[in-house]
N, C-alpha and C. Protein backbone atom coordinates (compact mmCIF):
# COMPACT_ATOMS: atom_id res chain seq x y z
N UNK A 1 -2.15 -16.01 -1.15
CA UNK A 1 -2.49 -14.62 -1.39
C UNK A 1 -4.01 -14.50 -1.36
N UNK A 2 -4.69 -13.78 -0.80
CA UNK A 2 -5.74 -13.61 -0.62
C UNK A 2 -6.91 -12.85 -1.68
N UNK A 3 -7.66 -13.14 -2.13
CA UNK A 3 -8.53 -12.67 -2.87
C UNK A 3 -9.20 -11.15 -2.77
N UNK A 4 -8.48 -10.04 -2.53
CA UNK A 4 -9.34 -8.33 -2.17
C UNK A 4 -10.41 -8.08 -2.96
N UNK A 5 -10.47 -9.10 -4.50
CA UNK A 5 -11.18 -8.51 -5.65
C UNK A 5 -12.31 -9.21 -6.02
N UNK A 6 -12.01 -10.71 -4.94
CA UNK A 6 -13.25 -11.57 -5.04
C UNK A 6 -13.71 -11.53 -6.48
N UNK A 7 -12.43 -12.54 -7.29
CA UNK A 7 -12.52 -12.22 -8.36
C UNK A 7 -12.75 -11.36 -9.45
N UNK A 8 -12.79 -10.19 -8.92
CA UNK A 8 -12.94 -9.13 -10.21
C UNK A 8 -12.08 -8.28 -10.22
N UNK A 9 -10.53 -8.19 -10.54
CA UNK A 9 -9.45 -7.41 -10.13
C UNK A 9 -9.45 -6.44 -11.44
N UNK A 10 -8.93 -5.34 -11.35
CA UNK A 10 -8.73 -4.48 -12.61
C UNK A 10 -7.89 -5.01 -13.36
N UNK A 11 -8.02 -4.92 -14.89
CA UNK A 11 -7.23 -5.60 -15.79
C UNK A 11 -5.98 -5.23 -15.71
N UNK A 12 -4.22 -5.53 -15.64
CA UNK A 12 -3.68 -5.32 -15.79
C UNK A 12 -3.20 -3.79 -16.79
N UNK A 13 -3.89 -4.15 -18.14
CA UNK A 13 -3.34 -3.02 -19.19
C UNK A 13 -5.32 -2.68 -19.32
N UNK A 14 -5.65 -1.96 -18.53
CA UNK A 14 -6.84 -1.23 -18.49
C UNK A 14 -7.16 -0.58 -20.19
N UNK A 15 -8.81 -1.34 -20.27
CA UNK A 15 -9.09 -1.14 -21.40
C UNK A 15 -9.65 0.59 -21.30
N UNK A 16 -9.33 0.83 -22.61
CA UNK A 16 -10.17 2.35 -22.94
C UNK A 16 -11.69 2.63 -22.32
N UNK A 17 -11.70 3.88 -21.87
CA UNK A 17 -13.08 4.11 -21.22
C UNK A 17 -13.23 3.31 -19.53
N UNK A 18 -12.28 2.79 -19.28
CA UNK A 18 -12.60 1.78 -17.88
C UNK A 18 -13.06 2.86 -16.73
N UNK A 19 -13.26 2.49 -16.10
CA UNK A 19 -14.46 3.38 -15.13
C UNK A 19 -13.69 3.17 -13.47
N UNK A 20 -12.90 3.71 -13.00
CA UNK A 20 -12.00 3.04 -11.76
C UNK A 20 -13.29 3.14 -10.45
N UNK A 21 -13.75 4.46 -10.61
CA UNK A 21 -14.62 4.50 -10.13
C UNK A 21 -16.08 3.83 -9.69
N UNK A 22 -16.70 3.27 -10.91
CA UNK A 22 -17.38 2.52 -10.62
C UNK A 22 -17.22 1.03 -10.40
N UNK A 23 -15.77 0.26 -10.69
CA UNK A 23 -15.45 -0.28 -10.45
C UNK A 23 -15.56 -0.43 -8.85
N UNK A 24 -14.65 0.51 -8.31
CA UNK A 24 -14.27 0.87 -6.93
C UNK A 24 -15.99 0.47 -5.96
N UNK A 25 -16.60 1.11 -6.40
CA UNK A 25 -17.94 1.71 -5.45
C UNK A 25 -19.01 0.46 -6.09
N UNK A 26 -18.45 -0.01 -7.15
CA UNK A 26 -19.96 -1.28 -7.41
C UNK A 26 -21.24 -0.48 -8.05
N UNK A 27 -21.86 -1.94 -8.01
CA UNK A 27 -22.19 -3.10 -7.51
C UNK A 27 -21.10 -4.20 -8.25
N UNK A 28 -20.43 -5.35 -7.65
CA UNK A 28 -20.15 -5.15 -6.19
C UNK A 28 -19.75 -4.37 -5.07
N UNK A 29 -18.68 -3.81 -6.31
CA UNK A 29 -17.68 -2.92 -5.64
C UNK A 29 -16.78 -3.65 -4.48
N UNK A 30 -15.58 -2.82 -4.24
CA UNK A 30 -14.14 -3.06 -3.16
C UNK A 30 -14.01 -2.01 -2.50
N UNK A 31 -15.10 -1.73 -1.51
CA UNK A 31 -14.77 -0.93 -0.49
C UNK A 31 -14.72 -1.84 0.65
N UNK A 32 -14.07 -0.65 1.77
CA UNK A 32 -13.54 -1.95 2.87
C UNK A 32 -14.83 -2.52 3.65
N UNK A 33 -16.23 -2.30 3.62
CA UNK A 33 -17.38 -3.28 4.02
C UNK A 33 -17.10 -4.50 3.56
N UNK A 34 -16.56 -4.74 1.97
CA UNK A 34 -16.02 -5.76 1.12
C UNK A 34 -14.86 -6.59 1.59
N UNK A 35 -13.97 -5.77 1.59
CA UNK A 35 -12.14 -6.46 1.58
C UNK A 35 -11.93 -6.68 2.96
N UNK A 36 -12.17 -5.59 4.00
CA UNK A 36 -12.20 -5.82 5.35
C UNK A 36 -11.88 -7.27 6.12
N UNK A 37 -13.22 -7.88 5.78
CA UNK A 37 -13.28 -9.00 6.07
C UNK A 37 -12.52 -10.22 5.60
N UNK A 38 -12.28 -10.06 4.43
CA UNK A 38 -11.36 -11.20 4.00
C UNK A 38 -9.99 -10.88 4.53
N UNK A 39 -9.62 -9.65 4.50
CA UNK A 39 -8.17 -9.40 5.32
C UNK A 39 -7.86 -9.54 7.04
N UNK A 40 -9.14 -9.46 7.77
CA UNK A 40 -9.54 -9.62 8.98
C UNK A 40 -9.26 -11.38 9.21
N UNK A 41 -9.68 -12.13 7.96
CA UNK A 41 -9.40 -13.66 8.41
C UNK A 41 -8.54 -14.08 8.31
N UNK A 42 -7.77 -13.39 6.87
CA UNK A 42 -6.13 -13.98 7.28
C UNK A 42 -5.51 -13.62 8.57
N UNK A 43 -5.74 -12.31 9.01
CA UNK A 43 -4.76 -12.21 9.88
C UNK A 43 -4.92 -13.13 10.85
N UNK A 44 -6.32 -12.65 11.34
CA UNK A 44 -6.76 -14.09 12.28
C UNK A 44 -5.90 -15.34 12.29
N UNK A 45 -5.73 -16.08 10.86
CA UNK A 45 -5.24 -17.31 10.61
C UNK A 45 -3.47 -17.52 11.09
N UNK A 46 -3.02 -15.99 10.68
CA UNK A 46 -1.99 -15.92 10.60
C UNK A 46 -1.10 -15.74 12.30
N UNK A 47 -1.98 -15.12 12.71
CA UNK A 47 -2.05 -14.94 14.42
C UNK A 47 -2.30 -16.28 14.99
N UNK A 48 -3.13 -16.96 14.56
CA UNK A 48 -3.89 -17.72 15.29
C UNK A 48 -3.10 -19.18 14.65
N UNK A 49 -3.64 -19.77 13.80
CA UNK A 49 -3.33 -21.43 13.91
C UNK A 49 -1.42 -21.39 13.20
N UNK A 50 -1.55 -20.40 12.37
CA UNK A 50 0.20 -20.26 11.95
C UNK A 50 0.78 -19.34 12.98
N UNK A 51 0.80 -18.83 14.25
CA UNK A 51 1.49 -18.63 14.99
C UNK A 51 2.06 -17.62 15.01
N UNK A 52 1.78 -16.73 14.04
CA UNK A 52 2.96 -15.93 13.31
C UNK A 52 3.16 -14.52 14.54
N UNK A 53 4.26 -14.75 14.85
CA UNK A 53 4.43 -13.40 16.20
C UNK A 53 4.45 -11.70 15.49
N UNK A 54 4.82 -11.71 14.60
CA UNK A 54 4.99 -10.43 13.84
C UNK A 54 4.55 -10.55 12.06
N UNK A 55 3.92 -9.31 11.93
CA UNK A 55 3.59 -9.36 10.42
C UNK A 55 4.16 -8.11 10.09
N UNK A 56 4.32 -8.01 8.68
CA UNK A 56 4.64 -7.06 7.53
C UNK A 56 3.94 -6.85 6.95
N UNK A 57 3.56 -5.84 6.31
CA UNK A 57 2.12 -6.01 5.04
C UNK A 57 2.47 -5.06 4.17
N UNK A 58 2.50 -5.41 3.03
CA UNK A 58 3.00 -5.23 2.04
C UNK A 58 1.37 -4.72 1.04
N UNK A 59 1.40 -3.39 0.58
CA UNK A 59 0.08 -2.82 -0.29
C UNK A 59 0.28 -2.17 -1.49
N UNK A 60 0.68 -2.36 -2.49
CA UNK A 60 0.71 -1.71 -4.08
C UNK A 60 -0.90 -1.17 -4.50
N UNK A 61 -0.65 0.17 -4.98
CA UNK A 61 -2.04 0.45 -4.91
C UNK A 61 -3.19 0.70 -3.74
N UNK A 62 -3.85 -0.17 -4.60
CA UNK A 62 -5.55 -0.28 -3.72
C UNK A 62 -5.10 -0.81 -2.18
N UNK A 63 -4.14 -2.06 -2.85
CA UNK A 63 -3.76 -2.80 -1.01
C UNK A 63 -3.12 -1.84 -0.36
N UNK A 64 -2.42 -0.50 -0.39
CA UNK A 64 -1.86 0.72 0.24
C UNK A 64 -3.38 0.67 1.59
N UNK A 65 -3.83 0.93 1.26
CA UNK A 65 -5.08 1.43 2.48
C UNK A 65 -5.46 0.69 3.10
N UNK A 66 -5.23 -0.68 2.68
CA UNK A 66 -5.49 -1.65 3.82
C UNK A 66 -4.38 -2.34 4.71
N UNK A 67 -2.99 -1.82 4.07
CA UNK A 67 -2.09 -1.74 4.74
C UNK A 67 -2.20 -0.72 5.81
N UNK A 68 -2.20 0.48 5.56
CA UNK A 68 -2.58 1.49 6.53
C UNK A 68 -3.42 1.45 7.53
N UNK A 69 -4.91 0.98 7.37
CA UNK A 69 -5.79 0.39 7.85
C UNK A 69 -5.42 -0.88 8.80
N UNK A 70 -4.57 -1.65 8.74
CA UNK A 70 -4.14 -2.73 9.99
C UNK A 70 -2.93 -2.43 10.90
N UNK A 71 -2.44 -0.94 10.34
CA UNK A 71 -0.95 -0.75 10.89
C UNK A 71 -1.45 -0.63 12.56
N UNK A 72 -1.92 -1.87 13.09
CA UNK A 72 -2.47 -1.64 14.46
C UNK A 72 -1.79 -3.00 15.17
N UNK A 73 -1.94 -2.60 17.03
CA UNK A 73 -1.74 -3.78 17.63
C UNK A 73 -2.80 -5.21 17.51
N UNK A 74 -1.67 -6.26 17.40
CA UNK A 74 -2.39 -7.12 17.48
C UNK A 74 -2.83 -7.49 15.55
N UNK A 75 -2.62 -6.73 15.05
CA UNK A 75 -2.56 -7.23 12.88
C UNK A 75 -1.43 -6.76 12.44
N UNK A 76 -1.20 -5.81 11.70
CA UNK A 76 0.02 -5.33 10.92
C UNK A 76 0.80 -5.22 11.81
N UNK A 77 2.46 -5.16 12.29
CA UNK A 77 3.22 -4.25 12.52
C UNK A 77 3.91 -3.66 11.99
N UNK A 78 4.18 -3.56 10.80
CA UNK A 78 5.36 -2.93 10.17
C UNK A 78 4.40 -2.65 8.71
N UNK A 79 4.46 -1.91 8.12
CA UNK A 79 3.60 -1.65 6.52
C UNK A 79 4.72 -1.21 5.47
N UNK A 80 4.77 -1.50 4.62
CA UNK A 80 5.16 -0.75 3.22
C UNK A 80 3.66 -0.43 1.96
N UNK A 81 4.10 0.59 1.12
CA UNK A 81 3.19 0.86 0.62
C UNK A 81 3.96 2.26 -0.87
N UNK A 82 3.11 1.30 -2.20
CA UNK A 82 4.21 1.56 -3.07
C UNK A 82 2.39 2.36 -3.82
N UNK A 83 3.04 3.84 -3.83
CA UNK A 83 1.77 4.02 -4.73
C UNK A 83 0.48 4.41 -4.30
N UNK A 84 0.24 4.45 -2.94
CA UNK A 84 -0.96 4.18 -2.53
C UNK A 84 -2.50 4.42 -2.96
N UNK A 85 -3.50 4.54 -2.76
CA UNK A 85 -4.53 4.86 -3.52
C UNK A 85 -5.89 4.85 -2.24
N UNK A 86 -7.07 6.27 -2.12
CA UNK A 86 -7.60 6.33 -1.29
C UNK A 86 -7.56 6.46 -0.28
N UNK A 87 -6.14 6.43 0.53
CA UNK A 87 -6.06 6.30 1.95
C UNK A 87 -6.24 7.67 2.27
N UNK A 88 -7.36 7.80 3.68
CA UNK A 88 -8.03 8.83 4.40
C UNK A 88 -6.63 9.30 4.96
N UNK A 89 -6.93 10.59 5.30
CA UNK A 89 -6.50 11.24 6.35
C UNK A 89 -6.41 10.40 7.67
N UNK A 90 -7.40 10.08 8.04
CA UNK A 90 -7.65 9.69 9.56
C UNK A 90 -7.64 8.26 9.77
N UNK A 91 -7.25 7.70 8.49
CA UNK A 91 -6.59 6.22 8.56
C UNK A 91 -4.97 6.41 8.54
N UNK A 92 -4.20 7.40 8.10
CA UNK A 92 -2.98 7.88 8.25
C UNK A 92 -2.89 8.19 9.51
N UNK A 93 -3.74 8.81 10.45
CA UNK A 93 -2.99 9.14 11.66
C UNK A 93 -3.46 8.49 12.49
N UNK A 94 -4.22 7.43 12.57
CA UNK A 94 -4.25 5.97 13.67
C UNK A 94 -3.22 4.82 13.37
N UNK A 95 -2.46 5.32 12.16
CA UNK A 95 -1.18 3.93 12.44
C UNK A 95 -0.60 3.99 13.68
N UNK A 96 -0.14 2.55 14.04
CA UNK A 96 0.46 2.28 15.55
C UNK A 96 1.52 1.69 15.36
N UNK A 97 2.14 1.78 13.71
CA UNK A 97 3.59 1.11 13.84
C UNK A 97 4.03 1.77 12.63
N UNK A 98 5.67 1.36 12.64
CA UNK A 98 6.12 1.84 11.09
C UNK A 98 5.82 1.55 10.44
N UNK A 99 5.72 2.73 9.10
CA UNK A 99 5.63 2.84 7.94
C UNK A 99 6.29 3.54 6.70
N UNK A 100 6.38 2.35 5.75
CA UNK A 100 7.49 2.84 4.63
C UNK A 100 6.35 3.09 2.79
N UNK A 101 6.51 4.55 2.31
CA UNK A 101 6.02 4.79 1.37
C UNK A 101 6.88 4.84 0.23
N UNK A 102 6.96 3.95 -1.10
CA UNK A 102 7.40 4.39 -2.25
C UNK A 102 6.46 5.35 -3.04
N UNK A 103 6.96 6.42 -3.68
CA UNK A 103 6.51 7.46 -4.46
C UNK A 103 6.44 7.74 -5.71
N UNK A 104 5.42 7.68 -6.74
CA UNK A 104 5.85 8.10 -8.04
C UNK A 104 5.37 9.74 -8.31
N UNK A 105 6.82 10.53 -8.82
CA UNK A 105 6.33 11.78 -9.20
C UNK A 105 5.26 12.35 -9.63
N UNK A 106 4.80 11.33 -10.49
CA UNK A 106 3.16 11.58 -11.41
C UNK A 106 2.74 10.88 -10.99
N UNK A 107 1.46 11.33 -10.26
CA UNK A 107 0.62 10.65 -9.43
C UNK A 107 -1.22 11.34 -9.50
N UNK A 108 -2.00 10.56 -10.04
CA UNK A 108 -3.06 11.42 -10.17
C UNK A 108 -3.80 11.14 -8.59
N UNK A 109 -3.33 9.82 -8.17
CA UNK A 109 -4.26 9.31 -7.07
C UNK A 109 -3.57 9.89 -5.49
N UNK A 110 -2.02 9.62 -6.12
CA UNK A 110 -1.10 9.97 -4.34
C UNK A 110 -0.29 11.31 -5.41
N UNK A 111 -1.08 12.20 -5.22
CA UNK A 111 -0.34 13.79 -5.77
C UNK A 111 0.28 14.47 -4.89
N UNK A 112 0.95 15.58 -5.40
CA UNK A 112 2.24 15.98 -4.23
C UNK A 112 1.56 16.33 -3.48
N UNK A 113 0.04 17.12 -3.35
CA UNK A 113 -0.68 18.07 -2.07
C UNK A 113 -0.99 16.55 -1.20
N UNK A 114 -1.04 15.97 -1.84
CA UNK A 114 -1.54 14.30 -1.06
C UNK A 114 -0.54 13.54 0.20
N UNK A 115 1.03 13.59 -0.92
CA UNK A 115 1.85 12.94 -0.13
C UNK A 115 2.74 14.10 0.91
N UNK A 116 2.42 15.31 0.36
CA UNK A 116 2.95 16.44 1.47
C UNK A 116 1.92 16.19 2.79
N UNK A 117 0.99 15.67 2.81
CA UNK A 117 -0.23 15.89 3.89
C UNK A 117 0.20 15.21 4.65
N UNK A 118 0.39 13.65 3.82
CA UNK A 118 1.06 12.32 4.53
C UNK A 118 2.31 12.52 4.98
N UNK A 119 3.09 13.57 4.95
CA UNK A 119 4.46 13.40 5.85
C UNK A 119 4.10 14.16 6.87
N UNK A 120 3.22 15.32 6.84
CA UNK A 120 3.15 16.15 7.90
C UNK A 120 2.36 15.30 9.04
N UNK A 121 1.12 14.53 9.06
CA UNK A 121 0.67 13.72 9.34
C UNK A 121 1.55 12.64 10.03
N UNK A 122 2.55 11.64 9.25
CA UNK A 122 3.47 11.63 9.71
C UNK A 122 4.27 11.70 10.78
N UNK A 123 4.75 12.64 10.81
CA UNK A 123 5.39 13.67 11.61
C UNK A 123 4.74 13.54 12.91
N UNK A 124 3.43 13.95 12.53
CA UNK A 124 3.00 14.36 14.23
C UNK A 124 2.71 12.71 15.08
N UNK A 125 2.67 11.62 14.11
CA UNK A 125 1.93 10.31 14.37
C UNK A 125 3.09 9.91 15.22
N UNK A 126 4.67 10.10 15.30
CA UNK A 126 5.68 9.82 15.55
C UNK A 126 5.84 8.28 15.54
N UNK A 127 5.46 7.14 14.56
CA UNK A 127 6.01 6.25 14.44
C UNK A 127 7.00 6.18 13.52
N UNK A 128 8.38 5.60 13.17
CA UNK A 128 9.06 5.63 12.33
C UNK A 128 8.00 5.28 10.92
N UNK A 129 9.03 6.46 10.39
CA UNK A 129 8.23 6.09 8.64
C UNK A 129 9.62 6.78 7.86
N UNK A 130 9.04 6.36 6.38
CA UNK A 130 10.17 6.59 5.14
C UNK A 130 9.51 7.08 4.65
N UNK A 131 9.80 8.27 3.21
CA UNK A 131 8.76 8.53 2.17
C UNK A 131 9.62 9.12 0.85
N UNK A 132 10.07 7.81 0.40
CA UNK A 132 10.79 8.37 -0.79
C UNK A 132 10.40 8.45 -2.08
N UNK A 133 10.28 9.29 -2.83
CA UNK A 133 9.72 9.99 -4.30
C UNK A 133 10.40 9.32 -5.89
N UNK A 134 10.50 9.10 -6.19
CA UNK A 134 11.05 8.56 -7.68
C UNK A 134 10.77 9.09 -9.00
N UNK A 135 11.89 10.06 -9.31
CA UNK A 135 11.18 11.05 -10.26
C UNK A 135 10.96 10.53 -11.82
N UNK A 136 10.23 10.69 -12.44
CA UNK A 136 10.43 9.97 -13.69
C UNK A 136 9.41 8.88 -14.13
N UNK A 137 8.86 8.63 -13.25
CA UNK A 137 8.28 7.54 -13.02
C UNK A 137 6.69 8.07 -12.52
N UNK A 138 5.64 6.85 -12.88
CA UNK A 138 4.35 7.38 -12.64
C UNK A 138 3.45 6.38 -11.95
N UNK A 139 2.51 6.50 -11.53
CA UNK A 139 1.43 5.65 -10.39
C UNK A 139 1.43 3.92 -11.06
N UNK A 140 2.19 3.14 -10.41
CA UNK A 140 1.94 1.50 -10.46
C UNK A 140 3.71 1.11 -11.31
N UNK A 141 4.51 2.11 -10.58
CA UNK A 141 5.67 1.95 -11.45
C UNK A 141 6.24 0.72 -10.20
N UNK A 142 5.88 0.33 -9.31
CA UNK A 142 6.49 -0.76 -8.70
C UNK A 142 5.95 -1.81 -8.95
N UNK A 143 4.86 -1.83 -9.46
CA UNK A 143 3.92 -3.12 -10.00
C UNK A 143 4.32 -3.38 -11.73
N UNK A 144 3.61 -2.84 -12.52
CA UNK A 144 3.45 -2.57 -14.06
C UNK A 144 4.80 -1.42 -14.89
N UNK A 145 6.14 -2.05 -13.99
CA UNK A 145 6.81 -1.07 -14.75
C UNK A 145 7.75 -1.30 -16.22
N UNK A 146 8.00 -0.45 -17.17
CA UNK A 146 8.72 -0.71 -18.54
C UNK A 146 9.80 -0.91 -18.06
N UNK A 147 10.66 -1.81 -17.85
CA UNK A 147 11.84 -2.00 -17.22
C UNK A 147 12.71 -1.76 -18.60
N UNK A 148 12.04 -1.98 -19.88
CA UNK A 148 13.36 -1.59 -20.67
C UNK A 148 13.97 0.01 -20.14
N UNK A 149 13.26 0.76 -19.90
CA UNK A 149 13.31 2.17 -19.50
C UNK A 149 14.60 2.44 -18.13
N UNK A 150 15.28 2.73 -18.45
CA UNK A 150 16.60 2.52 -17.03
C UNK A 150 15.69 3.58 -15.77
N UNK A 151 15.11 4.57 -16.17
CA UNK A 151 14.61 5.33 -14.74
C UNK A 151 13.68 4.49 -13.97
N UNK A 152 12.44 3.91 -15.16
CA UNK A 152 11.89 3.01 -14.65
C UNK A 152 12.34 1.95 -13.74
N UNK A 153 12.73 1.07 -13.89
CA UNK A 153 13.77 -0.08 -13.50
C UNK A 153 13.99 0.25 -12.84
N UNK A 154 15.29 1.89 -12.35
CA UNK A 154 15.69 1.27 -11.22
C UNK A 154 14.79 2.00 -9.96
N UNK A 155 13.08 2.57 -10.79
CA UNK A 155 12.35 3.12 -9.83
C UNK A 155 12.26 1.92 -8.96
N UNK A 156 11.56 0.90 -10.08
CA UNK A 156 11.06 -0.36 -9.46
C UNK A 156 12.09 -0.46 -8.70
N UNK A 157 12.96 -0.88 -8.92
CA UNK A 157 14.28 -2.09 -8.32
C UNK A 157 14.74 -1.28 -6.89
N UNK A 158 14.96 -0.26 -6.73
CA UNK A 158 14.91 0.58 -5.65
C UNK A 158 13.73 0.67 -4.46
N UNK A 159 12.80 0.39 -5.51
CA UNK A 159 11.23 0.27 -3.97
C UNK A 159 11.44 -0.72 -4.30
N UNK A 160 11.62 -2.05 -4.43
CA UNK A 160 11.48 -3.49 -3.78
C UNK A 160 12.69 -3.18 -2.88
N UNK A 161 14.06 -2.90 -2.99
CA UNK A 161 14.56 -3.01 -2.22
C UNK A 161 14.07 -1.86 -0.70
N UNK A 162 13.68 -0.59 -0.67
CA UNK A 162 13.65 0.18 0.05
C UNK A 162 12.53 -1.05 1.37
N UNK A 163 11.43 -1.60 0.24
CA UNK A 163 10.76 -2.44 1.02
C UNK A 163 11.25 -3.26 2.29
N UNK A 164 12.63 -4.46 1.88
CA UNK A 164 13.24 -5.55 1.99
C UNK A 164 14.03 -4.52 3.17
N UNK A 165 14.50 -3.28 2.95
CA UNK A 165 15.85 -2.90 4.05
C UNK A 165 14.52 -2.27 5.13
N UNK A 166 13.41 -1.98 5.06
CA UNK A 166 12.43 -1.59 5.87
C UNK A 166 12.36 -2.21 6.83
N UNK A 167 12.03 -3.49 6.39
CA UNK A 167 11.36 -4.76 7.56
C UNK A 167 12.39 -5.45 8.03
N UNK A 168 13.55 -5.30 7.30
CA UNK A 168 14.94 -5.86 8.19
C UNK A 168 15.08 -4.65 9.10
N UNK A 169 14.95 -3.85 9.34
CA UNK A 169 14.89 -2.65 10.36
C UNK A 169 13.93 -3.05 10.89
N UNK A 170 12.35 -3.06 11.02
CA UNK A 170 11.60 -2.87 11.68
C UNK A 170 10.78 -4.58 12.17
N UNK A 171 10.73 -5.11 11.50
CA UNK A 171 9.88 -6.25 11.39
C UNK A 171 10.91 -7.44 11.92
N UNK A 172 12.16 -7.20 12.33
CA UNK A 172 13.22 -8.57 12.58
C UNK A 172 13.25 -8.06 14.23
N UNK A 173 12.65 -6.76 14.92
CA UNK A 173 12.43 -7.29 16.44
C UNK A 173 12.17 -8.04 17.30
């Protein structure tokens, strides 16, 4: 698994006052001048000395946009993306392959005016895509979720699987 955070990842249970923002933007900061490159060499590696004829890429969160960001020939072919966070407009409509979105209802980062944009977008991009919503549930519920909680759970348990039936559709060509 590759390092995006070059050691400085956000804490799991985010302390009071945390700053996402300045986190995000630095110094160092994890913008893609940053992550770019380290994701640029796996693929490389992964293309190149491991052989690998087809990839999947898989983005919770922050990794959402850099999933989006490789959905191109020749790196990504197939993306899932649970949550996403930051992804442009105009990195949404240069994907060149399918793409599958899990959704949480409460969303401060992927909000409904957000993920309504992304289907219409979508739409016109005409690569196969999914975009299913999970009500009940809120931003990092496929990562950090209360599984004692049954909505929770089976938010989670539903986007891992929506993931898994994705790339057996798209990624086993």
């Amino acid at each position: 698994m590759p390092d995006l955070f070059h050691g400085d990842p956000i804490p799991l249970n985010r302390p009071e006052g945390f700053d996402l923002m300045k986190w995000l933007n630095g110094p160092p900061g994890h913008l893609p001048e940053r992550v770019d490159p380290v994701i640029d060499s796996v693929l490389k590696e992964m293309r190149g000395n491991l052989g690998c004829k087809r990839i999947g890429g898989v983005g919770y969160c922050f990794g959402g946009k850099y999933v989006i960001r490789r959905l191109q020939p020749g790196q990504v072919d197939v993306g899932y993306v649970a949550h996403p966070s930051f992804v442009d407009a105009e990195e949404l409509k240069a994907i060149k392959g399918p793409l599958s979105i899990s959704a949480a209802e409460t969303d401060a980062i992927f909000p409904a005016p957000k993920r309504h944009e992304s289907e219409e977008i979508l739409a016109r991009v005409g690569k196969p895509y999914q975009i299913n919503l999970f009500s009940g549930v809120e931003h990092g519920f496929a990562v950090r979720a209360d599984t004692s909680i049954q909505k929770v759970r089976y938010a989670k348990e539903q986007a891992f699987i929506q993931a898994v039936q994705f790339f057996d559709e798209y990624l086993k060509q």
